[in-house]
Structure formats: C-alpha cells, structure tokens
C-alpha atoms as a PDB file:
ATOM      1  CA  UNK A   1      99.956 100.780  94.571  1.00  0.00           C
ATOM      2  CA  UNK A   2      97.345  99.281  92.180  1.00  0.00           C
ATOM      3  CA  UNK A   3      95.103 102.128  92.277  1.00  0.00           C
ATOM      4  CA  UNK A   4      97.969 104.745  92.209  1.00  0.00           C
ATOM      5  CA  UNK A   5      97.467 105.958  88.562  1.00  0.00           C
ATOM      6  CA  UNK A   6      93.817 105.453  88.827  1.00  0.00           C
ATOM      7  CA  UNK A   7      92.898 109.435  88.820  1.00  0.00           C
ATOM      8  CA  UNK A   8      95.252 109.975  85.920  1.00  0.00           C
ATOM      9  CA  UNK A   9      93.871 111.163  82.422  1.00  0.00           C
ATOM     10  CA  UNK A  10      93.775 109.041  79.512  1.00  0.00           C
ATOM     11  CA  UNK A  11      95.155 110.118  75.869  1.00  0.00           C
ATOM     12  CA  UNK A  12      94.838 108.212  72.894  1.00  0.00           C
ATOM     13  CA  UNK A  13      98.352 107.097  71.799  1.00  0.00           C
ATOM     14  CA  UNK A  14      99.444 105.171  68.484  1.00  0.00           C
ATOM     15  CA  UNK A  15     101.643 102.681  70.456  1.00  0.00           C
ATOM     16  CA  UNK A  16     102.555 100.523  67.747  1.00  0.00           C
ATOM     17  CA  UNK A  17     102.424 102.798  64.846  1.00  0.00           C
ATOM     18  CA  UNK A  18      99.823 101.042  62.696  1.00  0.00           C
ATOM     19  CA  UNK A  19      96.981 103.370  62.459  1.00  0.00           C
ATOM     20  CA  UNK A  20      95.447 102.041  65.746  1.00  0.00           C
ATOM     21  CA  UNK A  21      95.774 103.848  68.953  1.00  0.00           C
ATOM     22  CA  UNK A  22      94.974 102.641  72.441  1.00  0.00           C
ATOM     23  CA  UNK A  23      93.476 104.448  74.800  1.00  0.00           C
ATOM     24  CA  UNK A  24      96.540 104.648  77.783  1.00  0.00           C
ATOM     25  CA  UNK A  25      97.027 106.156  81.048  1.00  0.00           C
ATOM     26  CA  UNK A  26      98.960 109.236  80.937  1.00  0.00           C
ATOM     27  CA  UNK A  27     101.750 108.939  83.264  1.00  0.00           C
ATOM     28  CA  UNK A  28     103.482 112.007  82.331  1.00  0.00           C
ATOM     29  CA  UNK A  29     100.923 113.931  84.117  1.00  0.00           C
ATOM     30  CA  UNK A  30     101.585 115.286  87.652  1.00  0.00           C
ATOM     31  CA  UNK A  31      99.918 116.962  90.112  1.00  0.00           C
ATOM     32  CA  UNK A  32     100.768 118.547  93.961  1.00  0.00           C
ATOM     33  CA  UNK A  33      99.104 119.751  96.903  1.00  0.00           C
ATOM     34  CA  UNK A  34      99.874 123.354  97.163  1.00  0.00           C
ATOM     35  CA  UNK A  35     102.682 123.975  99.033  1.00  0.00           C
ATOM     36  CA  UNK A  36     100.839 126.362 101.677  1.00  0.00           C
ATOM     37  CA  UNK A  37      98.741 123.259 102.446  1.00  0.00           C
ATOM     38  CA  UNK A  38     101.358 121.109 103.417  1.00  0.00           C
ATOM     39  CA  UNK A  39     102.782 124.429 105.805  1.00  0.00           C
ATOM     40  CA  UNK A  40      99.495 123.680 107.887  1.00  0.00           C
ATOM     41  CA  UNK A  41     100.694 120.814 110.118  1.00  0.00           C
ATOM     42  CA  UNK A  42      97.133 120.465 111.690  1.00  0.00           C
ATOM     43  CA  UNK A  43      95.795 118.872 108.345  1.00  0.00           C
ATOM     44  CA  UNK A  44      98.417 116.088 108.073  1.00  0.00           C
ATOM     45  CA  UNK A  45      99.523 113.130 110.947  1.00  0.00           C
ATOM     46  CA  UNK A  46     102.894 111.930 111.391  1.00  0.00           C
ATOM     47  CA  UNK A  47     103.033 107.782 110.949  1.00  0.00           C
ATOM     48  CA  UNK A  48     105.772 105.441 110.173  1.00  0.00           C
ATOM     49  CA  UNK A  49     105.193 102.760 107.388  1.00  0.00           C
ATOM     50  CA  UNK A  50     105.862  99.221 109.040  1.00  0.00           C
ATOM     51  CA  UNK A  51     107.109  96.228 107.606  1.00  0.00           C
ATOM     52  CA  UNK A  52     104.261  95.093 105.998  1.00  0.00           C
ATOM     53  CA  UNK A  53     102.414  98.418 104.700  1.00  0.00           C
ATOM     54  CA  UNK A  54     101.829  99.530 101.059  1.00  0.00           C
ATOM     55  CA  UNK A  55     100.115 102.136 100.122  1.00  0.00           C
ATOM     56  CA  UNK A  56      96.900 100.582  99.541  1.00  0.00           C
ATOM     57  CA  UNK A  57      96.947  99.146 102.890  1.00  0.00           C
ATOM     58  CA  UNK A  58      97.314 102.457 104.851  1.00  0.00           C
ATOM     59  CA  UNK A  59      94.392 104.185 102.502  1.00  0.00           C
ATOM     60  CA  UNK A  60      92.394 101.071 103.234  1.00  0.00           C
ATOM     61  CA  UNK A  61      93.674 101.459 106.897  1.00  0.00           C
ATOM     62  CA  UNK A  62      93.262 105.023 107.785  1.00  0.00           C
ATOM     63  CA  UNK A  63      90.367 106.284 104.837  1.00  0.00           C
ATOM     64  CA  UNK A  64      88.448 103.189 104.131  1.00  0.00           C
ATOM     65  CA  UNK A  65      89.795 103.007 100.380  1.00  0.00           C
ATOM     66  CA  UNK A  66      92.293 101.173  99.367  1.00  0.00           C
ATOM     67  CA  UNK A  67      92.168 102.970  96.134  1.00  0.00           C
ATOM     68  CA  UNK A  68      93.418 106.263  97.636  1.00  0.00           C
ATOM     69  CA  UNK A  69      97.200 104.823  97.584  1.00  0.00           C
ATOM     70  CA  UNK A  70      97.500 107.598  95.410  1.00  0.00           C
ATOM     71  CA  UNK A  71      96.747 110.350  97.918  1.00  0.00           C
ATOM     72  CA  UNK A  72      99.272 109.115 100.124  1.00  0.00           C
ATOM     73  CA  UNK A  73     102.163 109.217  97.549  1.00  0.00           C
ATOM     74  CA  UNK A  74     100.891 112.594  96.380  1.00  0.00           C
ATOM     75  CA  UNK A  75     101.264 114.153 100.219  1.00  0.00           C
ATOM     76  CA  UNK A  76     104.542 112.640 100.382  1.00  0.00           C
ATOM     77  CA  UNK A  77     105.900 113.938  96.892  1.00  0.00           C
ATOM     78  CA  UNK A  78     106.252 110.229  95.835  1.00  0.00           C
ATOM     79  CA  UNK A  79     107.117 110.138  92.007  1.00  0.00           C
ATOM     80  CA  UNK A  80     107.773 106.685  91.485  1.00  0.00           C
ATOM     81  CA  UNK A  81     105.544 104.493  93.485  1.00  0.00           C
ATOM     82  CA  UNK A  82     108.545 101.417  93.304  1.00  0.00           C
ATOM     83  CA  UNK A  83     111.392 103.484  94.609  1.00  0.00           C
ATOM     84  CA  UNK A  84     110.379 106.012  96.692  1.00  0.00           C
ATOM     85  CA  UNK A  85     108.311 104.057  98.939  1.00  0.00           C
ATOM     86  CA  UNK A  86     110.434 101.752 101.759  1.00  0.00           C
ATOM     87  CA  UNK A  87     111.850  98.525 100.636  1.00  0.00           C
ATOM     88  CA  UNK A  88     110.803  95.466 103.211  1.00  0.00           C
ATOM     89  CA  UNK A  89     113.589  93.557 104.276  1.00  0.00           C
ATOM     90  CA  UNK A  90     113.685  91.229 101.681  1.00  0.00           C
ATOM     91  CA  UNK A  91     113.583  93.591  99.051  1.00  0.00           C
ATOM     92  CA  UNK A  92     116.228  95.676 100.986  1.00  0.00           C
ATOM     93  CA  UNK A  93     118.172  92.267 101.507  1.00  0.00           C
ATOM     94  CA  UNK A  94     118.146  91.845  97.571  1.00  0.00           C
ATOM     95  CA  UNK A  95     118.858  95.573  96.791  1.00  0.00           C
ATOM     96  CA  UNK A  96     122.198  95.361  98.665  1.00  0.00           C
ATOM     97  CA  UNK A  97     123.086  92.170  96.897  1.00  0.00           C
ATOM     98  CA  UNK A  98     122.376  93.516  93.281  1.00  0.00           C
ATOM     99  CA  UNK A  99     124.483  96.366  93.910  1.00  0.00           C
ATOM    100  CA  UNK A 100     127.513  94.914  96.016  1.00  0.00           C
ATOM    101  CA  UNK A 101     127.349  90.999  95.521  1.00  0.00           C
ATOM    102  CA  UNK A 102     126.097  90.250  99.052  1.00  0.00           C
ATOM    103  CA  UNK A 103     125.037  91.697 102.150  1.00  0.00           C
ATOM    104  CA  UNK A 104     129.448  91.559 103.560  1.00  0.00           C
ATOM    105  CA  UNK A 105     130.290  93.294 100.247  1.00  0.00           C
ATOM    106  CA  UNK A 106     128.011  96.314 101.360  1.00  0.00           C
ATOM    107  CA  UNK A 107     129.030  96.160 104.628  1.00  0.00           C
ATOM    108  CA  UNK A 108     133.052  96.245 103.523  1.00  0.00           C
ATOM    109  CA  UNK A 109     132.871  98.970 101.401  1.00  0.00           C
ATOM    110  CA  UNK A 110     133.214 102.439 102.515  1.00  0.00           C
ATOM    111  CA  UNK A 111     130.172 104.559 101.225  1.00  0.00           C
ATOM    112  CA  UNK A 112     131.413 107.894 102.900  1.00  0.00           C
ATOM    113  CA  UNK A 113     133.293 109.012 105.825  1.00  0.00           C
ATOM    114  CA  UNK A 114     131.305 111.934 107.985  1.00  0.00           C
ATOM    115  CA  UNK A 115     132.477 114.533 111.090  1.00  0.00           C
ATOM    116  CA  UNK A 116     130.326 114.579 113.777  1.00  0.00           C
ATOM    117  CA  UNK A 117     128.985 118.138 114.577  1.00  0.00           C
ATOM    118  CA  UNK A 118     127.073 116.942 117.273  1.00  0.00           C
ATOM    119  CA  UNK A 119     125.840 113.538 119.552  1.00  0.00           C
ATOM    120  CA  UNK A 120     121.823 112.834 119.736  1.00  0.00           C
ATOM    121  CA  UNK A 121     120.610 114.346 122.526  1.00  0.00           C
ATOM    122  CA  UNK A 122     117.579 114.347 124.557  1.00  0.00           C
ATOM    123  CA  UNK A 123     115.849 117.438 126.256  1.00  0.00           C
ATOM    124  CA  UNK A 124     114.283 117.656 129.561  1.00  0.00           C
ATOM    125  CA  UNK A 125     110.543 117.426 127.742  1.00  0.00           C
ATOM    126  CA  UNK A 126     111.727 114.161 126.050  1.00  0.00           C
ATOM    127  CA  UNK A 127     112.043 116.071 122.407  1.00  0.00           C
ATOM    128  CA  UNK A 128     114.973 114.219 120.950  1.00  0.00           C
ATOM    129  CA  UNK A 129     117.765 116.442 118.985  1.00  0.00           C
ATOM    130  CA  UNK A 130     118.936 114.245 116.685  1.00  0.00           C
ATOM    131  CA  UNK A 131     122.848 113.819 115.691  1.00  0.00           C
ATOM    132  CA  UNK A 132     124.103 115.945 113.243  1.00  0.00           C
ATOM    133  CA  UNK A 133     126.784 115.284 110.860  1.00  0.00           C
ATOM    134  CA  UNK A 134     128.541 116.639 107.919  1.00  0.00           C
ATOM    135  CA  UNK A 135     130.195 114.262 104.897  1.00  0.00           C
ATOM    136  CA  UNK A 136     134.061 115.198 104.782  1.00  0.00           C
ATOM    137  CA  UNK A 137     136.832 113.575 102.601  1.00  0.00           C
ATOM    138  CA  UNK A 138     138.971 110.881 103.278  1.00  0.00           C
ATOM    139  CA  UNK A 139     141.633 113.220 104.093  1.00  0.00           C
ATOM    140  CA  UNK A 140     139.382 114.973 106.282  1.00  0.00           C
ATOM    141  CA  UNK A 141     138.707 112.237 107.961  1.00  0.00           C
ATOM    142  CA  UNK A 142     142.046 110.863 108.649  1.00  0.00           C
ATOM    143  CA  UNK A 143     143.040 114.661 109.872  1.00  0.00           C
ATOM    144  CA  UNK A 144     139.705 114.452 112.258  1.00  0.00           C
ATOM    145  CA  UNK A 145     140.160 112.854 115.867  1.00  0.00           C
ATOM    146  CA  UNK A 146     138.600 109.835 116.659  1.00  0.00           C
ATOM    147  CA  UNK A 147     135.551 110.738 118.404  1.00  0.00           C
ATOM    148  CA  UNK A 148     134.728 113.154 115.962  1.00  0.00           C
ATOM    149  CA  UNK A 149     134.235 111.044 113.295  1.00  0.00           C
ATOM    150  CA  UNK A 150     132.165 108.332 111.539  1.00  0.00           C
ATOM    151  CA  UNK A 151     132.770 106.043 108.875  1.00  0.00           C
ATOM    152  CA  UNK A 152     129.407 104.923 107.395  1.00  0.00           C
ATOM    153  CA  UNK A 153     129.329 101.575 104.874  1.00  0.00           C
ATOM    154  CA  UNK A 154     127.247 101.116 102.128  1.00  0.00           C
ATOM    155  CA  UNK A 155     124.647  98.808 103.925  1.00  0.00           C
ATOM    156  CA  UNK A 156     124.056 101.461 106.604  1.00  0.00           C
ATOM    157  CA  UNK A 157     124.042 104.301 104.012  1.00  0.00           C
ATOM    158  CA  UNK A 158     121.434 102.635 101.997  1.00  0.00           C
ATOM    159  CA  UNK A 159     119.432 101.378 105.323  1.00  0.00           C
ATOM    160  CA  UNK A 160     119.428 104.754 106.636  1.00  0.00           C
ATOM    161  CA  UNK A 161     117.971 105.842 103.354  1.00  0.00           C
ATOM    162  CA  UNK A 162     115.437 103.346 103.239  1.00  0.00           C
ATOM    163  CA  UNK A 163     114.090 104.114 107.072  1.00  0.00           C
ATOM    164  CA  UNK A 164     113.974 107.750 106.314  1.00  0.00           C
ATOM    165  CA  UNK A 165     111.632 107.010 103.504  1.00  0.00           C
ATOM    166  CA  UNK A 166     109.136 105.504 106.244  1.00  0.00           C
ATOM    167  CA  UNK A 167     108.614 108.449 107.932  1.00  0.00           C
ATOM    168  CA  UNK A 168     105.441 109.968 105.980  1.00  0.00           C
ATOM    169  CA  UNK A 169     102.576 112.001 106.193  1.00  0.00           C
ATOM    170  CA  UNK A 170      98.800 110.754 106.187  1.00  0.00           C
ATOM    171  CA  UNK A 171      96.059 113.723 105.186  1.00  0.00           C
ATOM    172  CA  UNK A 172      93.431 114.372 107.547  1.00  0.00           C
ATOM    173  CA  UNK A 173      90.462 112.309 106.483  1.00  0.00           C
ATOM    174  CA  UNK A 174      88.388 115.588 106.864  1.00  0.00           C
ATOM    175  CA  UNK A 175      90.191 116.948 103.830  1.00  0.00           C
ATOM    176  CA  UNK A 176      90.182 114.012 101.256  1.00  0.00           C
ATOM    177  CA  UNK A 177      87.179 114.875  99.847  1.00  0.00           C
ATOM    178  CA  UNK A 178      88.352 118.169  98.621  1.00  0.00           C
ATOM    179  CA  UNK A 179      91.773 116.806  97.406  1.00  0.00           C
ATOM    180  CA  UNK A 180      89.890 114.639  95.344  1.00  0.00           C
ATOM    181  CA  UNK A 181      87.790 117.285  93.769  1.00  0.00           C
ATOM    182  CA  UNK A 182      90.452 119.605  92.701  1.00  0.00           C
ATOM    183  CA  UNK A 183      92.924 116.661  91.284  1.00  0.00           C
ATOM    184  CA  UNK A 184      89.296 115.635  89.066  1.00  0.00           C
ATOM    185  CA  UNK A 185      89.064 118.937  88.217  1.00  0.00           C
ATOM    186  CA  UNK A 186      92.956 120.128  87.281  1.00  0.00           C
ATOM    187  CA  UNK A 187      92.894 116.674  85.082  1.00  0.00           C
ATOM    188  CA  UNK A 188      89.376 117.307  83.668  1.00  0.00           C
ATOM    189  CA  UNK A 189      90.474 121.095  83.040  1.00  0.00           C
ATOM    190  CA  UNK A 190      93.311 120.215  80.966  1.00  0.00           C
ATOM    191  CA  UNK A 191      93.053 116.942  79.565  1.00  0.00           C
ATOM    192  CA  UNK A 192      89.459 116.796  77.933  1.00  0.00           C
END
C-alpha cells in the first residue's frame, strides 16, 4: 500500500496556518474505472488474496510493479486501503479483541440470528450454489424451526466479512497501460 496514493495530485495547502504551505497529496481526490469496463469479465481474473498478500505484493506479483497497489484497490472499489483490504490473522485476532475483550467474548455474543432460505448446493458441472440466508429477529427466530435457522456470533460475522473481502479482481495486464493513461490524464485535466 506504499505506492497507493502515488498517482494522486498534489495541492498546496497552508497546514499550519503560518503563511507557509506544503505541497501535500490530495487524498480527497477519487477516481473509477467506468462501470461498463468492469461489465466485461474477459478484462479482469478472479484471485483470492492469501495470508500473506498486500497490495504491493500482488502488483509486484502479477504486473511487475509493486507500485501499481493502487490499480488493484481501484478495480476493487477499495476506498480505504487499511480497512477494506483483508485483515491477516493476527490483525483479525486483535480486531475481535478490541471490539469484544477477547476472542470467547466474540464468540458468546450473538451478532444476528438468520433463516435459512436454502442449503449450499452443488450442480452436476461442479458450479457450487451457495447457501442463502435472510437476517430475521429474535422473535423470528425463536418462531422458526430448528433446521431452518442459524444463529451467527460476532467472531463468525466479522470472519465472514473479512474472507469476503479476499475475493478480488486483478486487471488484465494487457489493459494497465491504458488505465494508467486516463487516471494521468483525469488528474492532470483537473488538478493543474
């Protein structure tokens, strides 16, 4: 993530009010791929971020530049390089003790109760459906037979979260030079 703001345009800011400014990166600035882009699936490759991968890695990994960590979290509509990217364990492991005290206290607490609409499932071609489930009351839930229903703690709420955020999208490599052009341009365009 060091190179993340690396594209973004600079403005002269008076940080500390004494008739000085510093030249700063503007981090207010955003930019996106165009959504009908991201509808063509042939441009983009599914891949899962393991344990160990940051963003710099995978450009490094997969473009040859480890400063393109900032493509990657602009194809995945990643805002805030800290939070929106997957926690490792560790960092997971320390997230659920901030919030609930320690690892048991997540587990213990009740983070919503959900009906099950329908079990994973696995087709004949090996596509896998995937379970579906709707969050209901406690009520709801008490009302809802057995096998119908789930109730999810706060550790497996959060980890589900977390392992959702690893499934990403990597842009073709063919492409990168012309996603790097027009983010120059719309920053050169309107910040100079």
């Amino acid at each position: 993530m060091a190179f993340y703001f690396r594209p973004f345009p600079k403005i002269s800011y008076d940080i500390k009010k004494n008739k000085l400014p510093l030249l700063l990166t503007n981090v207010t600035a955003r930019y996106k791929i165009r959504d009908e882009l991201k509808q063509k699936a042939a441009i983009f490759y599914n891949y899962t971020v393991k344990e160990q991968d940051t963003p710099d890695l995978i450009a490094f990994k997969y473009y040859g530049d480890e400063t393109l960590d900032w493509l990657i979290m602009l194809v995945n509509n990643i805002i805030d390089p800290y939070y929106d990217w997957p926690l490792n364990y560790q960092n997971f492991i320390n997230y659920m003790k901030s919030l609930y005290g320690s690892v048991d206290g997540a587990k213990s607490t009740v983070y919503e109760y959900r009906k099950i609409l329908s079990e994973q499932t696995t087709l004949i071609d090996g596509t896998v459906i995937p379970k579906r489930t709707v969050v209901i009351d406690q009520n709801t839930y008490n009302n809802t037979a057995a096998n119908l229903r789930e109730e999810i703690d706060a550790y497996e709420f959060y980890e589900e979260q977390n392992n959702a955020k690893r499934e990403i999208k990597l842009l073709d490599e063919r492409f990168v030079p012309d996603i790097k052009l027009e983010v120059e341009a719309i920053f050169s365009e309107n910040f100079n």
